[in-house]
N, C-alpha and C. Protein backbone atom coordinates (compact mmCIF):
# COMPACT_ATOMS: atom_id res chain seq x y z
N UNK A 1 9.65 52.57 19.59
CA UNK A 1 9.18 52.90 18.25
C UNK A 1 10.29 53.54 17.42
N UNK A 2 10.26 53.04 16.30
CA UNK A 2 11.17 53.96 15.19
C UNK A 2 10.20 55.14 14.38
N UNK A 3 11.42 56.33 14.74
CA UNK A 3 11.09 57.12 13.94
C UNK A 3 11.37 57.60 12.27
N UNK A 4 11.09 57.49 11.66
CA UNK A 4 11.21 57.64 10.17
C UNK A 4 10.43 58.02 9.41
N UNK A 5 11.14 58.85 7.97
CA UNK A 5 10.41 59.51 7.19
C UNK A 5 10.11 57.98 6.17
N UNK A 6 9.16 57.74 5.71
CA UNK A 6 9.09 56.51 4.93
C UNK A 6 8.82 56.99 3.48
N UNK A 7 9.13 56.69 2.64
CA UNK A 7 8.47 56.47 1.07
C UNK A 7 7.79 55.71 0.74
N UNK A 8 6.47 55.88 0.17
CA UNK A 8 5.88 54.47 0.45
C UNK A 8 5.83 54.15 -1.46
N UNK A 9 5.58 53.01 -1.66
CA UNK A 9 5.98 52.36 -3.24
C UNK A 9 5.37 51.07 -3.44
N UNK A 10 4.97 50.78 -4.46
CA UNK A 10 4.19 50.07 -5.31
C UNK A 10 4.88 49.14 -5.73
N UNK A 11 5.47 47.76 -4.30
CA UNK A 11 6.15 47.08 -5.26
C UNK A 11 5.62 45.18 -4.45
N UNK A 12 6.05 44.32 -4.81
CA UNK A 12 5.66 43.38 -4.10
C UNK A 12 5.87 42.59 -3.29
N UNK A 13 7.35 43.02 -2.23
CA UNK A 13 7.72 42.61 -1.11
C UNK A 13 8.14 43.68 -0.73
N UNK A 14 8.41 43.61 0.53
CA UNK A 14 8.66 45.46 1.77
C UNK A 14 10.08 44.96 1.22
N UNK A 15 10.85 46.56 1.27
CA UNK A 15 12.23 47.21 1.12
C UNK A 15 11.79 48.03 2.18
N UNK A 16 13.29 47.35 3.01
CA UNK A 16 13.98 48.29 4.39
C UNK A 16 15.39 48.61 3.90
N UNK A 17 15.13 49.89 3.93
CA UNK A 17 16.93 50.32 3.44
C UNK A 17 17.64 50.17 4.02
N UNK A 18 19.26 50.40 3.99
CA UNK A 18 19.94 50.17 4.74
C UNK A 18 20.37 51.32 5.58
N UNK A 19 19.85 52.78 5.26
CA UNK A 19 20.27 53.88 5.68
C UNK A 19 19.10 53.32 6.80
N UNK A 20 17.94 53.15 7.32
CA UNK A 20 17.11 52.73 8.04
C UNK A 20 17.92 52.18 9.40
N UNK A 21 18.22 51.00 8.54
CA UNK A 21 19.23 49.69 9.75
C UNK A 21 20.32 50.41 10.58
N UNK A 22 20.85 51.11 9.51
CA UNK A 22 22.17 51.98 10.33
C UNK A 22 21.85 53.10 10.97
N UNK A 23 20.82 54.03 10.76
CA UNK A 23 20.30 54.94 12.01
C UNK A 23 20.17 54.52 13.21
N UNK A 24 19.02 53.21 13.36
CA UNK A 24 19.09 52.71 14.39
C UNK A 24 19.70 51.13 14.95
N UNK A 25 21.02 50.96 14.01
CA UNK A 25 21.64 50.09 14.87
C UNK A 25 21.30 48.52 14.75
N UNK A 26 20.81 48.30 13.45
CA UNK A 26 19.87 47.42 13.60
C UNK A 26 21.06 46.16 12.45
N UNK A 27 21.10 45.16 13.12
CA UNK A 27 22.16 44.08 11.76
C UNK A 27 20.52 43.06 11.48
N UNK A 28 21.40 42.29 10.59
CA UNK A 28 20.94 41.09 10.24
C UNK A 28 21.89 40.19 9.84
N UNK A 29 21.50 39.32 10.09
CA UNK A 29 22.17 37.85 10.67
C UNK A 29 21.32 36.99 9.08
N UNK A 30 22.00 36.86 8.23
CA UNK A 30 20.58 35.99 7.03
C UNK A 30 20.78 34.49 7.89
N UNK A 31 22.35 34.14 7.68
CA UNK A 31 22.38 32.82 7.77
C UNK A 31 21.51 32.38 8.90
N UNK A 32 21.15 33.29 10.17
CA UNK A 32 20.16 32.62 11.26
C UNK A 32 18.96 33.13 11.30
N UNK A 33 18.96 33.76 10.20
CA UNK A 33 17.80 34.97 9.96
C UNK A 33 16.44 35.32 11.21
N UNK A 34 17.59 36.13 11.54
CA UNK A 34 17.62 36.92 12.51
C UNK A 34 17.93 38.59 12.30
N UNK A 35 17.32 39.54 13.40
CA UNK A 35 17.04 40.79 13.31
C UNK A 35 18.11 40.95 14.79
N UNK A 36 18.86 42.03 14.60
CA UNK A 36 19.63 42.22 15.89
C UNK A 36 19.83 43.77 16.01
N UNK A 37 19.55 44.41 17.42
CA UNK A 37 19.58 45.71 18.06
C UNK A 37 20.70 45.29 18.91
N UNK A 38 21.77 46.34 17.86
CA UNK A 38 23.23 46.30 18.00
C UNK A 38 23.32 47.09 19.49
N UNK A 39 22.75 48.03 19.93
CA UNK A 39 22.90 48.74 20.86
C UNK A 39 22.30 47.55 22.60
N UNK A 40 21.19 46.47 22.49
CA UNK A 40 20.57 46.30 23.47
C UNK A 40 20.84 44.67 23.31
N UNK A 41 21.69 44.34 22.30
CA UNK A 41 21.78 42.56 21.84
C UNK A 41 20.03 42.15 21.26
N UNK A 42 19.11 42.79 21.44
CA UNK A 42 17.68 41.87 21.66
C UNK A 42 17.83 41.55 20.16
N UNK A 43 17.75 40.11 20.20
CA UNK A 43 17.64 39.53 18.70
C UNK A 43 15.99 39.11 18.44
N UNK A 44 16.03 39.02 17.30
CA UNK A 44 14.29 38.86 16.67
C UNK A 44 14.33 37.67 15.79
N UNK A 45 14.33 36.49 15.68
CA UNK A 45 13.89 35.37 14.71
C UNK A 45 12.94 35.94 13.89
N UNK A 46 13.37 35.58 12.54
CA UNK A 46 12.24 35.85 11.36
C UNK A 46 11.87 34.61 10.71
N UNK A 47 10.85 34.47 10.03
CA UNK A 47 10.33 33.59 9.14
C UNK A 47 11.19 34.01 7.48
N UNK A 48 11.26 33.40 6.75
CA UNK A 48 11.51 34.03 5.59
C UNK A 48 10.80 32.40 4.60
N UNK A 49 10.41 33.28 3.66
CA UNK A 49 9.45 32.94 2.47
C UNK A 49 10.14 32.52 1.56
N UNK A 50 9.97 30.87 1.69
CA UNK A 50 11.15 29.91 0.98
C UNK A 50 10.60 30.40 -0.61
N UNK A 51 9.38 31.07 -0.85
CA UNK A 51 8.60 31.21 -2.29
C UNK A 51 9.67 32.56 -3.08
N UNK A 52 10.50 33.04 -1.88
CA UNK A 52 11.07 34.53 -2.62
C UNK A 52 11.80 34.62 -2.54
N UNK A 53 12.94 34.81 -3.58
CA UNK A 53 14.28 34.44 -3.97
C UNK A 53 14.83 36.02 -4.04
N UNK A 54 15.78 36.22 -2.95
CA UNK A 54 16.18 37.69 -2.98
C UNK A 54 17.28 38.34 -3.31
N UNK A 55 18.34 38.93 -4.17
CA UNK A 55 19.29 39.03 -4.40
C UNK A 55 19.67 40.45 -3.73
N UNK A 56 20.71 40.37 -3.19
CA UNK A 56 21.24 41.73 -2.41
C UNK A 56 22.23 42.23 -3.03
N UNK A 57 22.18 43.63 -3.82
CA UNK A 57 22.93 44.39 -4.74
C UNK A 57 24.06 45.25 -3.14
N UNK A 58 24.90 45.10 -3.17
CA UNK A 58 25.67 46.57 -2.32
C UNK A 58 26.32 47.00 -3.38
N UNK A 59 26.38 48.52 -2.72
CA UNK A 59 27.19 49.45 -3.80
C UNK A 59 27.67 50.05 -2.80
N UNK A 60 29.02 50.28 -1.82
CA UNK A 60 29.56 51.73 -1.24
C UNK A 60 30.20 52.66 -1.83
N UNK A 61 29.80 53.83 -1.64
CA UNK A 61 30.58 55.06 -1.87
C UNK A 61 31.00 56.09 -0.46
N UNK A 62 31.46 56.90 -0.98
CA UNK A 62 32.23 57.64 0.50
C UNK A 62 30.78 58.39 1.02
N UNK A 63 29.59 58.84 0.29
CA UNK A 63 28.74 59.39 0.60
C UNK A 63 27.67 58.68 0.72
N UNK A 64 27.58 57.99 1.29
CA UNK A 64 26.07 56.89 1.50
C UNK A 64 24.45 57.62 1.30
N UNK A 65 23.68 57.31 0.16
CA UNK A 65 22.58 57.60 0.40
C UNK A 65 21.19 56.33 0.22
N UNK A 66 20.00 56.33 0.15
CA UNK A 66 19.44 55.80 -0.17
C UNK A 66 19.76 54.74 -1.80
N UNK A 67 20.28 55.66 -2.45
CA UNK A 67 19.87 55.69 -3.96
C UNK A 67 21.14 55.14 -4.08
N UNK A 68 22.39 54.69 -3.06
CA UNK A 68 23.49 53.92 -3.07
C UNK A 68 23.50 52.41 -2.81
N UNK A 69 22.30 52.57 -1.87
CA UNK A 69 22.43 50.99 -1.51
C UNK A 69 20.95 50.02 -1.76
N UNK A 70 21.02 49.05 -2.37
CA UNK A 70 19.67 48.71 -2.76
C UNK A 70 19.76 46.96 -2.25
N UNK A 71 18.32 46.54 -2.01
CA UNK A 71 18.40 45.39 -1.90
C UNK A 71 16.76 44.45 -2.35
């Protein structure tokens, strides 16, 4: 189980941050879209919803927070 403080929000597809992924280790793979636990290899096949067109904003700064990285 993951532990996390969540925010929950009013919007119309789930946002997983990236501060999330990097606590626990977690990549993604789009092109095989796939879920991967960097620490144990166990990869996860996903479905993805040819109906939702997603654009991925990165922004790094030296101080990573939520409110830095959006997708």
């Amino acid at each position: 189980p993951y532990r996390w403080i969540f925010t929950i929000a009013d919007v119309k597809q789930p946002i997983v941050g990236a501060d999330f992924l990097q606590h626990h280790g977690l990549l993604i793979d789009i092109h095989r879209k796939t879920l991967i636990d960097s620490q144990t290899i166990f990869k996860l096949s996903c479905n993805a919803n040819t109906r939702i067109h997603t654009v991925l904003h990165l922004t790094l700064s030296s101080s990573v927070t939520p409110f830095h990285l959006s997708f």
